[in-house]
N, C-alpha and C. Protein backbone atom coordinates (compact mmCIF):
# COMPACT_ATOMS: atom_id res chain seq x y z
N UNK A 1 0.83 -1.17 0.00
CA UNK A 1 0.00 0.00 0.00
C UNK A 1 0.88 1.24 0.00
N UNK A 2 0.49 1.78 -0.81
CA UNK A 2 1.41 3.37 -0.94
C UNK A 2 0.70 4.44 -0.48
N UNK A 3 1.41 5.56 -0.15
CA UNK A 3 1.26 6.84 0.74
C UNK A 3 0.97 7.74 -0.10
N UNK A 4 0.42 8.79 0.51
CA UNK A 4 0.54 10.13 -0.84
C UNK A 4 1.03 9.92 -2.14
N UNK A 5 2.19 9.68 -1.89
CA UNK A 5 3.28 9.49 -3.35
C UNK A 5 3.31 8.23 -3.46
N UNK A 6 3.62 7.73 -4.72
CA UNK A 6 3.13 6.50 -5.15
C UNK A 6 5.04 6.25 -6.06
N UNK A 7 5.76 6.97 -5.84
CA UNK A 7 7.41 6.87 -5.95
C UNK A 7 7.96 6.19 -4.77
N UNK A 8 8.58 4.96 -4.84
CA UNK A 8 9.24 4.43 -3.81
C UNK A 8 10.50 5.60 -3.30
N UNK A 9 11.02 6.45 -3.69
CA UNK A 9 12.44 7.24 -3.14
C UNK A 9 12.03 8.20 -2.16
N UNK A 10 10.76 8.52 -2.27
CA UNK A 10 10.43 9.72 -1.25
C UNK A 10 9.37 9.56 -0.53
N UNK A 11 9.12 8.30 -0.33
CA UNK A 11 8.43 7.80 1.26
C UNK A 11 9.34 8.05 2.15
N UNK A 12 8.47 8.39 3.52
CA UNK A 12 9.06 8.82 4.55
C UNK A 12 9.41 7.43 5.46
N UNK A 13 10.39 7.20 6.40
CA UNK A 13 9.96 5.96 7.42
C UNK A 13 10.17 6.32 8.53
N UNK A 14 9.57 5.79 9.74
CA UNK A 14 8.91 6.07 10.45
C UNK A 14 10.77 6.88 10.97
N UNK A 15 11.91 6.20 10.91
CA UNK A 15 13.15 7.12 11.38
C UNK A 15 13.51 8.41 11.37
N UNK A 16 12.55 8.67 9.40
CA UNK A 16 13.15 10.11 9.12
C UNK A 16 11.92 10.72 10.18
N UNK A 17 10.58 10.25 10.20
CA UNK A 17 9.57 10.89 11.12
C UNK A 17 10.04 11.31 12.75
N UNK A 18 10.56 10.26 13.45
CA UNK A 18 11.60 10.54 14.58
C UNK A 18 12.59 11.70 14.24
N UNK A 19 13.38 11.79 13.37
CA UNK A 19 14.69 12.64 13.49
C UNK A 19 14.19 14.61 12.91
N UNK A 20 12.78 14.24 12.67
CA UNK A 20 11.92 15.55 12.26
C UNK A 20 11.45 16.56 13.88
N UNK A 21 11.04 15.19 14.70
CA UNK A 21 10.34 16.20 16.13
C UNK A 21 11.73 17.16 16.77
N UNK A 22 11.24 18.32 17.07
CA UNK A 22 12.18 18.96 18.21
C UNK A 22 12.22 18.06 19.35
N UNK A 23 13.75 18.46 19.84
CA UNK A 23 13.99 17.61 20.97
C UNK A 23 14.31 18.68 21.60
N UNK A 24 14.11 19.07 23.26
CA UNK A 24 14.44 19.71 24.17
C UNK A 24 15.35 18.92 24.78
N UNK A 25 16.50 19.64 25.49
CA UNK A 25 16.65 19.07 26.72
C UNK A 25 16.23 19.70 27.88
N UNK A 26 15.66 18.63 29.06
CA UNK A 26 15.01 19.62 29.63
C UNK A 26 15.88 20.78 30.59
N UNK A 27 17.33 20.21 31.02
CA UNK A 27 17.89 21.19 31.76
C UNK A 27 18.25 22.47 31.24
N UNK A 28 18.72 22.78 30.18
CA UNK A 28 18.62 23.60 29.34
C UNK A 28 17.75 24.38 29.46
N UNK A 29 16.32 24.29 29.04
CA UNK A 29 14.93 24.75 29.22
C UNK A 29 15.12 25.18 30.14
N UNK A 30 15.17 24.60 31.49
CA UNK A 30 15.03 25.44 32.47
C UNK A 30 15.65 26.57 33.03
N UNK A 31 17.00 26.29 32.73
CA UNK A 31 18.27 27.04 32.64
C UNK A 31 17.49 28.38 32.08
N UNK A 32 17.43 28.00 30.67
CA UNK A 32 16.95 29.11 29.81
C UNK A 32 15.54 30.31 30.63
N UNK A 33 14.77 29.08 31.73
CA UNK A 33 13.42 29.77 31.25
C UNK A 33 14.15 30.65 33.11
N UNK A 34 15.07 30.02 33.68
CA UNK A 34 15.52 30.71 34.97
C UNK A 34 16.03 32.03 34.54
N UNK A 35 16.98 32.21 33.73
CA UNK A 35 17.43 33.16 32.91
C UNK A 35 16.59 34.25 32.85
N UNK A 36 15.17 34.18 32.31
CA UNK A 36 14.74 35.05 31.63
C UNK A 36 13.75 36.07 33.24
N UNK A 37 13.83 34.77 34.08
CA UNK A 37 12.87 35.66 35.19
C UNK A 37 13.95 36.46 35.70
N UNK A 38 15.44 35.66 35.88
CA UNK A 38 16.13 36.64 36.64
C UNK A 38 16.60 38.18 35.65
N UNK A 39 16.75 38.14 34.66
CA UNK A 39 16.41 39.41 34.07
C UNK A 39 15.41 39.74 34.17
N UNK A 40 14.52 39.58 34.00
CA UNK A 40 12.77 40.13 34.19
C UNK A 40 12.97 41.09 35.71
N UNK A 41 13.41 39.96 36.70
CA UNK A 41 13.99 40.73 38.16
C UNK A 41 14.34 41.66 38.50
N UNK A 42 15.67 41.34 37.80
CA UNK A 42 16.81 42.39 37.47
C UNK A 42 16.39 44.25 37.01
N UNK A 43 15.19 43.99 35.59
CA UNK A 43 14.96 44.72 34.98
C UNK A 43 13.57 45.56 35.62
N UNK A 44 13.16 44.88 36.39
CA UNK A 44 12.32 45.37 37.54
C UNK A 44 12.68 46.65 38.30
N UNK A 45 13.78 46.10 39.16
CA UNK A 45 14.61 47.39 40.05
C UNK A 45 15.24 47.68 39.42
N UNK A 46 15.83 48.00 38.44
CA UNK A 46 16.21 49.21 37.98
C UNK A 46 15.37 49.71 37.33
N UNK A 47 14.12 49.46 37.06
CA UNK A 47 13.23 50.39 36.21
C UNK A 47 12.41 50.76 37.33
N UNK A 48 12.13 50.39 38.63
CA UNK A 48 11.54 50.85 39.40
C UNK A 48 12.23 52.13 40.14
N UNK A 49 13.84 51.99 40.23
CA UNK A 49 14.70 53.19 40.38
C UNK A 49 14.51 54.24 39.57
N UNK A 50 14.57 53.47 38.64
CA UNK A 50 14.85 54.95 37.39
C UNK A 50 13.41 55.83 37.67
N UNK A 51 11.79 54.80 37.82
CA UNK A 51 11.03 55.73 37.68
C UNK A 51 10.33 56.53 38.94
N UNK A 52 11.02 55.96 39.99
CA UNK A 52 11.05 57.01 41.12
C UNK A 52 11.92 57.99 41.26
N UNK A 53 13.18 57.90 40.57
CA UNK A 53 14.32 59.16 40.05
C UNK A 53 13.53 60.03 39.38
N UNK A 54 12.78 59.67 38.24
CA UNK A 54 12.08 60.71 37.16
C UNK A 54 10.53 61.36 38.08
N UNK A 55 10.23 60.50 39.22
CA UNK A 55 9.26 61.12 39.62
C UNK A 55 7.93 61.29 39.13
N UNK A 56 7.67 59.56 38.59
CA UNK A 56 6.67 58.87 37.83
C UNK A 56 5.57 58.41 38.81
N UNK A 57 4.69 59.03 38.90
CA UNK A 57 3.43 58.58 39.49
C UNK A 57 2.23 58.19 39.08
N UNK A 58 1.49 57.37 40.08
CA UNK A 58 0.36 56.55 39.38
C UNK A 58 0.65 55.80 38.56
N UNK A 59 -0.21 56.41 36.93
CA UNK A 59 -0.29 55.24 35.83
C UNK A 59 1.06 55.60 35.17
N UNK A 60 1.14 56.48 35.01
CA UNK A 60 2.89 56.88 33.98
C UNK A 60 3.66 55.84 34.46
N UNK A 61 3.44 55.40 36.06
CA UNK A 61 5.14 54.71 36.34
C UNK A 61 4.70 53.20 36.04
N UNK A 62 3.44 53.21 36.04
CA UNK A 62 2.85 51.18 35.36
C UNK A 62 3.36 51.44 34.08
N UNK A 63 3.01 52.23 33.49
CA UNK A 63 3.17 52.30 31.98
C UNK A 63 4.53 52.53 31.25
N UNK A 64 5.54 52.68 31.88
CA UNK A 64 7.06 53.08 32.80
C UNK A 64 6.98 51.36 32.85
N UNK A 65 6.96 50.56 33.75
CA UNK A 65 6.56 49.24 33.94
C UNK A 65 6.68 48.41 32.72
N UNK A 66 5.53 48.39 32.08
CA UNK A 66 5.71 47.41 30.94
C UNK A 66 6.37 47.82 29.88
N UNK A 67 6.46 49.30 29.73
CA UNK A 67 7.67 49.56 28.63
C UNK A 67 8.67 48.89 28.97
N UNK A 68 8.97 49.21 29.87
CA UNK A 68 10.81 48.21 30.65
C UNK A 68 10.73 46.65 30.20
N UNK A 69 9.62 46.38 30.60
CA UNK A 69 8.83 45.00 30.17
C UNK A 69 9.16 44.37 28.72
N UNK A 70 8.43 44.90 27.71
CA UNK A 70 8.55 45.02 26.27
C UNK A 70 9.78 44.94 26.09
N UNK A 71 10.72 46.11 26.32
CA UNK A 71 12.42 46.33 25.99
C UNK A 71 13.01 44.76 26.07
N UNK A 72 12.67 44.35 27.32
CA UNK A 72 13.56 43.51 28.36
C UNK A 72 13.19 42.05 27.32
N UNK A 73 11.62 42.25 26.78
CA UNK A 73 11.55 40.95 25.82
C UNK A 73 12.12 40.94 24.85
N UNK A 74 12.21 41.92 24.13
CA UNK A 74 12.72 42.36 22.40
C UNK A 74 14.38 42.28 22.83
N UNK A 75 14.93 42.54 23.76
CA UNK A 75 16.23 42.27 24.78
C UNK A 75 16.60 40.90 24.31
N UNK A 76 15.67 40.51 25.19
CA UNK A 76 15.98 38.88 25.19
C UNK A 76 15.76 37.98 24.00
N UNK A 77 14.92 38.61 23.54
CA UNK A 77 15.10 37.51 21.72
C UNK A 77 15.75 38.23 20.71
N UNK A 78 16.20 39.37 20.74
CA UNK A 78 17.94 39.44 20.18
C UNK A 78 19.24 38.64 20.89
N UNK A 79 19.31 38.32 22.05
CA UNK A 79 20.19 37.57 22.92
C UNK A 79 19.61 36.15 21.85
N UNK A 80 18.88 35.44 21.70
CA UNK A 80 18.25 34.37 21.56
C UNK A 80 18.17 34.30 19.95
N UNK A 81 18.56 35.58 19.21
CA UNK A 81 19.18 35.31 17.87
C UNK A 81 18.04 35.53 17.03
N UNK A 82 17.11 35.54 17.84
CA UNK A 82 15.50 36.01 16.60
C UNK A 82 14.76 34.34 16.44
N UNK A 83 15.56 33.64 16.89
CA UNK A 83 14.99 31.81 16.66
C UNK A 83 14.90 31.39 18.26
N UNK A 84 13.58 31.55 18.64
CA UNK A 84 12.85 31.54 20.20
C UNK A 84 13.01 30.03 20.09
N UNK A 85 12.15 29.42 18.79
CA UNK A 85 12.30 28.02 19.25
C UNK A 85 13.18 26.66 19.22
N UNK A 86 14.56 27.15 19.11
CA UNK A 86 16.05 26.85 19.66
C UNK A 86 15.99 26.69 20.80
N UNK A 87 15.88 27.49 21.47
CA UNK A 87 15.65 27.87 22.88
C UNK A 87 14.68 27.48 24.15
N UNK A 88 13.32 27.73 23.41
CA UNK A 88 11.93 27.74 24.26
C UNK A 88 10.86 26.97 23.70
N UNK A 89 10.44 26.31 24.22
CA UNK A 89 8.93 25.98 23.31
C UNK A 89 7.93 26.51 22.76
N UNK A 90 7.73 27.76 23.11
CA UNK A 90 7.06 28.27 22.27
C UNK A 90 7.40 30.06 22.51
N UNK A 91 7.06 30.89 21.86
CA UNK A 91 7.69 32.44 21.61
C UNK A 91 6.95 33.14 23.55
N UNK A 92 5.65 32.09 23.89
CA UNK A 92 5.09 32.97 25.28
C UNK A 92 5.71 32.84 26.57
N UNK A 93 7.09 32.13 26.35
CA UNK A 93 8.20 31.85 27.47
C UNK A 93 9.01 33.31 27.42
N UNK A 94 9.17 33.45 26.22
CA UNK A 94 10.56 34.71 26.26
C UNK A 94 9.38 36.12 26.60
N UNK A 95 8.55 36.27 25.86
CA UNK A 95 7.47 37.55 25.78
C UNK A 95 6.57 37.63 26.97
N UNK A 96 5.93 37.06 27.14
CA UNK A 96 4.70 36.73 28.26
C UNK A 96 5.21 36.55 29.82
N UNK A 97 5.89 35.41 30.19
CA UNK A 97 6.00 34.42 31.19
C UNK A 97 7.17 35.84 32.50
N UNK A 98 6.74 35.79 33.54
CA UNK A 98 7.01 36.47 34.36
C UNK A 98 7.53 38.06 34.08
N UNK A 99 6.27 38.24 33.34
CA UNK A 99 5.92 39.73 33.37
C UNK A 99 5.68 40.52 34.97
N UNK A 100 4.33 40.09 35.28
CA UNK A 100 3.68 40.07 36.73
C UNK A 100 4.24 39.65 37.64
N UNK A 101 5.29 38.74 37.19
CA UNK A 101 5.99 38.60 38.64
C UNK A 101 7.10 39.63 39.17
N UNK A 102 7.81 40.53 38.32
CA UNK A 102 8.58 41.82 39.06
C UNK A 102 7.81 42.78 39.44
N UNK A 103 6.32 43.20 38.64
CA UNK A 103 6.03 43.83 39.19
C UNK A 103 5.88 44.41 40.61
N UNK A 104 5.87 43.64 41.77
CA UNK A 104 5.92 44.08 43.07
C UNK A 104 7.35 44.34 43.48
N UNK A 105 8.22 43.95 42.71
CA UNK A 105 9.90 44.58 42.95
C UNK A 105 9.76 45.83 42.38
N UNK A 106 9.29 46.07 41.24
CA UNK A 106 8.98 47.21 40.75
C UNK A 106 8.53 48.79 41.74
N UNK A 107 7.02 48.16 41.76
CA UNK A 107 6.74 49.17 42.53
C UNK A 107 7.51 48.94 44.26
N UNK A 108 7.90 48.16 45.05
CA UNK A 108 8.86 48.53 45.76
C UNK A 108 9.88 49.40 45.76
N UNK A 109 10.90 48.88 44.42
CA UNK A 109 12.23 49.89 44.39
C UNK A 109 11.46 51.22 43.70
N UNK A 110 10.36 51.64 43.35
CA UNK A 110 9.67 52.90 42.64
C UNK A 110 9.18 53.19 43.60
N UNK A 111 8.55 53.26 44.85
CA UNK A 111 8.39 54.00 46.13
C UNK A 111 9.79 54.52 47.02
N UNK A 112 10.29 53.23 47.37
CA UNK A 112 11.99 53.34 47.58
C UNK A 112 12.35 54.66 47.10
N UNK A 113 12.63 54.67 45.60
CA UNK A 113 13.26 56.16 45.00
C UNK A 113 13.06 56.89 45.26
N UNK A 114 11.54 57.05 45.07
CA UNK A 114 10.80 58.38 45.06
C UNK A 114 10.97 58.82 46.39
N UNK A 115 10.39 58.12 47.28
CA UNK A 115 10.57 58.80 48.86
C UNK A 115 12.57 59.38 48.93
N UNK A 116 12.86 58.38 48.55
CA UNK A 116 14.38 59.19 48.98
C UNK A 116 14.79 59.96 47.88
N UNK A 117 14.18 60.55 46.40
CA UNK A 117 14.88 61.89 45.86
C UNK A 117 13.94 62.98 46.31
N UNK A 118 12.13 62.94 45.95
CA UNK A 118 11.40 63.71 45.98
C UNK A 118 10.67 64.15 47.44
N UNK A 119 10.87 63.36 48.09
CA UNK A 119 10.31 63.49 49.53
C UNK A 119 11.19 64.21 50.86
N UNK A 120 12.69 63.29 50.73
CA UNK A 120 13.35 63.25 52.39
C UNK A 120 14.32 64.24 51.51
């Protein structure tokens, strides 16, 4: 019984089907996906510095927030060569995935500032 193609040279077998799937490793992955929170971290307090230096309040300094956010992704998949899925399983590891979690470092080191340039 023949497949699509009815040419014996360019049937597939089930080997070339194996040597087609991505393979992760998983330490790697994780490596990778540890990486990206501790910059995410990283990029937190100092953007929470910077926007209590500039004296960003309310919504300006959220919005201050995910700009840093954005940068820090477009950051990281130039580091990552523009080919996410080398790297990650899918593009919502590098872009998405611990956004919300600096935020409360954020606004910490962005009260922090502010009280000690604009206040004391």
């Amino acid at each position: 019984m023949a497949g699509q193609n009815d040419s014996g040279g360019s049937e597939k077998k089930s080997g070339d089907l194996i040597s087609e799937l991505p393979m992760f490793n998983v330490e790697n992955m994780q490596n990778n996906v540890k990486s990206i929170y501790y910059s995410r971290t990283f990029m937190s307090i100092i953007g929470g510095v910077i926007a209590g230096i500039l004296g960003f309040t309310s919504l300006a300094g959220f919005v201050f927030y995910f700009l840093i956010m954005v940068l820090t992704s477009v950051g990281l998949t130039a580091k990552a060569g523009f080919s996410i899925h080398s790297y990650f399983d899918s593009w919502n590891r590098i872009m998405i995935d611990g956004i919300f979690g600096g935020l409360l470092s954020f606004v910490l080191f962005w009260a922090f500032a502010y009280d000690l340039v604009h206040i004391f």
